[in-house]
Structure formats: structure tokens, C-alpha cells
Protein backbone atom coordinates (compact mmCIF):
# COMPACT_ATOMS: atom_id res chain seq x y z
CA UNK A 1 -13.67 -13.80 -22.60
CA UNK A 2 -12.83 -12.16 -26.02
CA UNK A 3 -9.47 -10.49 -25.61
CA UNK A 4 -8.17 -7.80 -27.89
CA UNK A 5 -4.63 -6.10 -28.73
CA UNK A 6 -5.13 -2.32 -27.77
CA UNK A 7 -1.60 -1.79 -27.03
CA UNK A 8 1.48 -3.25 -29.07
CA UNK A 9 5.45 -2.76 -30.14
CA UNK A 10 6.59 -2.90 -26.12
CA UNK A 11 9.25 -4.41 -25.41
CA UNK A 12 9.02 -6.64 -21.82
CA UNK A 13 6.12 -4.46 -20.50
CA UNK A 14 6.49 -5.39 -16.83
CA UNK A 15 3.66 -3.24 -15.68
CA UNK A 16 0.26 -1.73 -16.33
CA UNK A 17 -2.52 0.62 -14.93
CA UNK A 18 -6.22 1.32 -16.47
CA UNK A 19 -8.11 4.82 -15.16
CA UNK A 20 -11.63 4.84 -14.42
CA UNK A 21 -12.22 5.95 -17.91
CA UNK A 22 -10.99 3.06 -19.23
CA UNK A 23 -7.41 4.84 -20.75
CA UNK A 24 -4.67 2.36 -20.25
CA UNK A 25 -1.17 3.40 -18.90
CA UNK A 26 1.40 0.88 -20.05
CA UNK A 27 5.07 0.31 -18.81
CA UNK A 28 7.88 0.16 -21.80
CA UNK A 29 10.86 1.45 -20.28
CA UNK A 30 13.18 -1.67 -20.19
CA UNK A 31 14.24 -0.09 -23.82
CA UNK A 32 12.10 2.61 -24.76
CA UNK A 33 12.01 4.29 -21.62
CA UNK A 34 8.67 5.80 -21.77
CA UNK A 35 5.56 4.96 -20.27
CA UNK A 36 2.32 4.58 -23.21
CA UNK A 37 -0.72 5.84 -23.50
CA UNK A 38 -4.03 4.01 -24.70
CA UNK A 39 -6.83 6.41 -24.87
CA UNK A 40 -9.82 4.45 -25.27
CA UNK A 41 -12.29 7.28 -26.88
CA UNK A 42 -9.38 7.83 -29.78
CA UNK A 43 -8.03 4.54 -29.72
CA UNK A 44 -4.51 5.70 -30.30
CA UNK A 45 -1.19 4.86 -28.36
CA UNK A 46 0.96 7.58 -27.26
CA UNK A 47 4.06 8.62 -25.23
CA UNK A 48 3.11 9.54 -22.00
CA UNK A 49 6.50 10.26 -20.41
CA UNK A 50 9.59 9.37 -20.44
CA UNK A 51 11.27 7.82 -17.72
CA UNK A 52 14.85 7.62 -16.78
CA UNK A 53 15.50 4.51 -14.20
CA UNK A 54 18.52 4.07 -12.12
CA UNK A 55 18.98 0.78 -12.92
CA UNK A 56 20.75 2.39 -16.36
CA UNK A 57 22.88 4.62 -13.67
CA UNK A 58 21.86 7.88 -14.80
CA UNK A 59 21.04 9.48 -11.86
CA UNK A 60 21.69 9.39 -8.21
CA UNK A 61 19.27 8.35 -5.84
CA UNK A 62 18.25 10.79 -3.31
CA UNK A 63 17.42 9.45 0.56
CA UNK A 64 14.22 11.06 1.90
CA UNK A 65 14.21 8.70 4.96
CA UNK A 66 16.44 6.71 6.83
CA UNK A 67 20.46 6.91 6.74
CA UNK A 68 22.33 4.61 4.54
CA UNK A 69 23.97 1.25 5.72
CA UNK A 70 22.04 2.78 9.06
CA UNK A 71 19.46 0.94 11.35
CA UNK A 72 18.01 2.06 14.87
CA UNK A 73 15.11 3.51 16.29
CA UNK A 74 15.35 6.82 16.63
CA UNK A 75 13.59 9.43 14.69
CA UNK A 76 16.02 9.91 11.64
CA UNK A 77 16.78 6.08 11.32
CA UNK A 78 14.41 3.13 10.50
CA UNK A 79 14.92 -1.38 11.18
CA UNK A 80 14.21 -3.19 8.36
CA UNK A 81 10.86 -0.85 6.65
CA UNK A 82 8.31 -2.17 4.15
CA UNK A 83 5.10 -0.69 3.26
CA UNK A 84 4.97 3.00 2.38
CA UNK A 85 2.04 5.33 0.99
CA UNK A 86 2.46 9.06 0.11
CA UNK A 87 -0.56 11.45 0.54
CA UNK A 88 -1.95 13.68 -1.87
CA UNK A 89 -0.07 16.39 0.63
CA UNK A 90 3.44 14.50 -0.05
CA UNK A 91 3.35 13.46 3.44
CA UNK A 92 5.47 10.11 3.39
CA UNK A 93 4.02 7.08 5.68
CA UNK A 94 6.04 4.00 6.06
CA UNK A 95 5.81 0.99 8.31
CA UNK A 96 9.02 0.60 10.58
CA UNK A 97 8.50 -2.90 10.80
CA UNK A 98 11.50 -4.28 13.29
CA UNK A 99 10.80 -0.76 15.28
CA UNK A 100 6.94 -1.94 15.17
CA UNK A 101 5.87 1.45 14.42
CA UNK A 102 4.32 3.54 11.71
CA UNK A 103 6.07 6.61 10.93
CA UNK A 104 5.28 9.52 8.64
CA UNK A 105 7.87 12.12 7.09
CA UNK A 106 6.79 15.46 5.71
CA UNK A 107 7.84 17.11 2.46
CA UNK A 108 11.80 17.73 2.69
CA UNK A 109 12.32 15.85 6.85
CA UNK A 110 14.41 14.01 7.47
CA UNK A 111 12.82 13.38 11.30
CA UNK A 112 9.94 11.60 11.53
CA UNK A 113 6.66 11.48 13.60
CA UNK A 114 5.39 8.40 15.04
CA UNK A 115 2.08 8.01 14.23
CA UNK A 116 0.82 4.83 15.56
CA UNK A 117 2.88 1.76 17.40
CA UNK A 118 5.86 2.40 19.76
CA UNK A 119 6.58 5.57 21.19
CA UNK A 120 3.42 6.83 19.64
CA UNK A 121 1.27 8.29 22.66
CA UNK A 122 -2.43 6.78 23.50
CA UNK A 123 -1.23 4.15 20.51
CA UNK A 124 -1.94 0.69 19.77
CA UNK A 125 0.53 -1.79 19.87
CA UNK A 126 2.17 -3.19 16.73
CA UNK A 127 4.29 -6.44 15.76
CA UNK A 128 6.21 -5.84 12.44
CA UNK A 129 3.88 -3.77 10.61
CA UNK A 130 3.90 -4.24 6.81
CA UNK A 131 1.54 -2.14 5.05
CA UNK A 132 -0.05 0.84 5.58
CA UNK A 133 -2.27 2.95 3.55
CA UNK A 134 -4.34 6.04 3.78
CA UNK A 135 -8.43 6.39 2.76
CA UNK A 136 -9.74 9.53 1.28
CA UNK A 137 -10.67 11.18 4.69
CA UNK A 138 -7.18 10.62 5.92
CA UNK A 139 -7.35 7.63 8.07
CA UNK A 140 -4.51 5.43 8.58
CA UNK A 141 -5.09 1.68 7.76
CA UNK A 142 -2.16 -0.92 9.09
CA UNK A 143 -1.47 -4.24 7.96
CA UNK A 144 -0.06 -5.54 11.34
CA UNK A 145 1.74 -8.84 10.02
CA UNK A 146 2.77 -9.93 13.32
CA UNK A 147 -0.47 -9.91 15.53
CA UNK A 148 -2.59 -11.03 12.26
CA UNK A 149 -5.04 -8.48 11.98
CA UNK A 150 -5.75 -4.73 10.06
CA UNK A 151 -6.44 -1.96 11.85
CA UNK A 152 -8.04 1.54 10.79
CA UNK A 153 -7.47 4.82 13.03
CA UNK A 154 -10.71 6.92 13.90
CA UNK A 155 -10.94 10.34 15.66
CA UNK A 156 -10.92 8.32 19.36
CA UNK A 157 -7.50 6.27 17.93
CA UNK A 158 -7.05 2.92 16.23
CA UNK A 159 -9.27 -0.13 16.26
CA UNK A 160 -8.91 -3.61 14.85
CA UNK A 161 -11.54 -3.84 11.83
CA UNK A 162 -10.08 -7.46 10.80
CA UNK A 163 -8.91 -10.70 11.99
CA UNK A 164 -8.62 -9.28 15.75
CA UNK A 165 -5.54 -11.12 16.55
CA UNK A 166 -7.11 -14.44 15.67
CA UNK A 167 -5.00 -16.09 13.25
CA UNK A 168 -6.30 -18.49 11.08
CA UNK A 169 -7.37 -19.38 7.21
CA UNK A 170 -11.20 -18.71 8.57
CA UNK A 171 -12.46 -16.22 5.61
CA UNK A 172 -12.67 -14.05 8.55
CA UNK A 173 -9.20 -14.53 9.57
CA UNK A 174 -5.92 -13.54 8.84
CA UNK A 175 -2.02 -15.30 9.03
CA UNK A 176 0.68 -12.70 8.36
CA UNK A 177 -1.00 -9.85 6.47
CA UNK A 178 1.49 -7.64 4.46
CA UNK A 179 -0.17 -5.48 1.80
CA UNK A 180 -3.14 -3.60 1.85
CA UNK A 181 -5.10 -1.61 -0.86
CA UNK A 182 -8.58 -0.06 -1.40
CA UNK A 183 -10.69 -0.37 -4.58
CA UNK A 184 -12.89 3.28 -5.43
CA UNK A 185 -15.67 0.95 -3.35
CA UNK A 186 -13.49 1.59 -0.45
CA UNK A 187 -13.21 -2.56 -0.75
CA UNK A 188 -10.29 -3.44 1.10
CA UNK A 189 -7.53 -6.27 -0.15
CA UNK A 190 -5.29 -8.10 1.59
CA UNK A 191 -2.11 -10.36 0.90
CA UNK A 192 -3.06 -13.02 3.34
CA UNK A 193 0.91 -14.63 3.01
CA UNK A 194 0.36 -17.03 6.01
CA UNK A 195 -2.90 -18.48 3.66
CA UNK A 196 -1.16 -18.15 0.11
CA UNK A 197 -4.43 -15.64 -0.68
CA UNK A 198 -5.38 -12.63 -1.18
CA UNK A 199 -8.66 -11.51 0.34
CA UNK A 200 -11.20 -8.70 -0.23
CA UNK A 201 -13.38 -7.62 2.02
CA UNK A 202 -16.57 -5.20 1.42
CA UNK A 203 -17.41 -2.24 3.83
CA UNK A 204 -21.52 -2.10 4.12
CA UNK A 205 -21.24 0.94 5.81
CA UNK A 206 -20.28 4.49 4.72
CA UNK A 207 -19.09 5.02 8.54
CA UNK A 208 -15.65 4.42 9.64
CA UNK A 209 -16.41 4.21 13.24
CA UNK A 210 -16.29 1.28 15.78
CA UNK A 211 -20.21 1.37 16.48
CA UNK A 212 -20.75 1.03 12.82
CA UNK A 213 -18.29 -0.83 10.74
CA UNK A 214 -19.19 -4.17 9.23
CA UNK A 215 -17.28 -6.04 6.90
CA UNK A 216 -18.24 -9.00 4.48
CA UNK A 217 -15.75 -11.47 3.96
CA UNK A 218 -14.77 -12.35 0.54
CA UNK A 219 -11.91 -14.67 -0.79
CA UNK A 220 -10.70 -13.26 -3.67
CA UNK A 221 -7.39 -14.91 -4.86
CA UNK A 222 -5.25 -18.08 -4.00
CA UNK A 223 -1.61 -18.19 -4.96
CA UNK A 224 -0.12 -21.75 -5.84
């Protein structure tokens, strides 16, 4: 590899995000406040926004979801949540995890609807679901930590498209799953905590259906 400077003058860049273009959005807020801009055609760096962070204290935070200081499972209140993914509609999902459901909040809510896990109806069951994320058709992907597996919804409900409960360090298998992403493949990664990896593994089918589906198994990462 023959790295190059495109980007420089930050000050503790902590993070960093590349379109599929190849322009480069760069954190430098810890003093600058601002996020940067490489464009690749013009090869210039500018100010792409400014940001204002509350670690500084100059602004309040606003709730969207829970109640402060406030745990319990009904509608309004959430135990102990991790993952959350917000649609292109502003639709907020978040996995409930010690109420072992997924919920989902719509644009100014403060009740939520149970979309999969307890209380859900016709649902699958969950154990401390970490992650969830949604694909470009809407479907609802789960990274259900406790019963070692990922699941994807379909139009006839859920099914289990990894690990199937079988935990394990198998390349097929998964111990305590928490995050989930997709790649524009529609690749899907995994933070396999259990293993101290993080594994990717390759749809060979444009069909999200349980007839259909196959996955290739790929390890991708291991942490130390």
C-alpha cells in the first residue's frame, strides 16, 4: 500500500466516512467544530458543517424515546436499549434489549410500536436484542445477542438467516452478536463479541425469502 495525505490541519479527528464517489467526510470538531470536506475530483478540503456537541454544554438534549432515570416495559419506557437505526421516513427503530423486543417510534411519539419480540403479535421470540437495522425494501434485520443468531423479517414474518440458535466460533456460527450493518452489496457484518470477530457474510441471492436465501460465510476481522 502507498498511502497519501488528502486531508490535514485536524485536530484529534476521531471519525471518518468516504461516499461512493470517493469524497471523504472527516470529523474535526474536538476544536474546530466542523466536519471537512475532501472532494476527490477538486482535490480541495472544505467546511462541510459545523457542529455544535453537547459535550461543550451548549445545548440541551431533547428525549425522543424513553423517560429519564425511567425503566419498564410499557410503551413510553424502555430496559436497558442498544442498537437503533432511523429510516429514510424518520421512523426511529431501537432494540429494547432487557424488554427483548424491537420497538419503533415515529416522527414526534413518544409511544412506541412493537415490531418484533414480546408483545409483538404472530412475533418471534427475542433474548436481549442488540442491533437492528433496516435494508432498502424495508425489512427489519435483528442482531438477537442472546439466542446467537440474526434474523431478517419477510412479508410471512421473521426468519433466522444466521447462526440458528447454534452458538459457536463455526464460520457459520455465531456467540453474542451485537451490531449489524450492510455494505451497498447488501453484504451483511457482524460483531461476533462471543468470538472477538467480526464476520461478513455474502447474500447470493437477490431474494429475501426463506425458499431462497443463501449466505456464504466469510471471516472478516479478529479483534485481539
Amino acid at each position: 500500500m502507498y498511502p497519501s495525505t488528502v486531508i490535514f490541519g485536524l485536530n484529534i479527528p476521531l471519525a471518518t466516512y468516504a461516499t461512493l464517489n470517493g469524497d471523504i467526510y472527516c470529523d474535526n470538531g474536538y476544536v474546530a467544530k466542523q466536519v471537512n470536506k475532501y472532494t476527490v475530483d477538486s482535490n480541495i478540503t472544505t467546511n462541510a458543517m459545523n457542529i455544535v456537541s453537547l459535550n461543550y454544554n451548549q445545548t440541551a438534549p431533547k428525549t425522543i424515546a424513553g423517560i429519564t432515570d425511567t425503566f419498564g416495559s410499557g410503551l413510553n419506557v424502555l430496559n436497558q436499549p442498544y442498537g437503533i437505526f432511523i429510516d429514510i421516513e424518520f421512523k426511529l427503530y431501537l432494540a429494547d434489549s432487557v424488554n427483548h423486543r424491537i420497538i419503533k417510534f415515529l416522527p414526534g411519539q413518544s409511544t412506541g410500536i412493537v415490531v418484533a419480540g414480546t408483545s409483538a403479535t404472530g412475533s418471534i421470540t427475542l433474548n436481549e436484542p442488540r442491533g437492528v437495522i433496516l435494508d432498502g425494501n424495508g425489512y427489519v434485520y435483528i442482531a438477537d445477542y442472546g439466542n446467537h443468531r440474526i434474523l431478517g423479517s419477510e412479508p410471512n414474518g421473521f426468519q433466522c438467516i444466521i447462526s440458528r440458535s447454534r452458538v459457536g466460533s463455526a464460520s457459520n456460527q455465531l456467540n453474542y452478536p451485537q451490531i449489524i450493518g450492510f455494505d451497498t452489496y447488501g453484504s451483511i457484518f457482524v460483531t461476533d463479541k462471543g468470538n472477538n470477530r467480526i464476520q461478513k457474510f455474502t447474500l447470493k441471492s437477490n431474494f429475501c425469502c426463506k425458499s431462497t436465501i443463501e449466505l456464504s460465510y466469510q471471516f472478516f476481522y479478529r479483534t485481539r
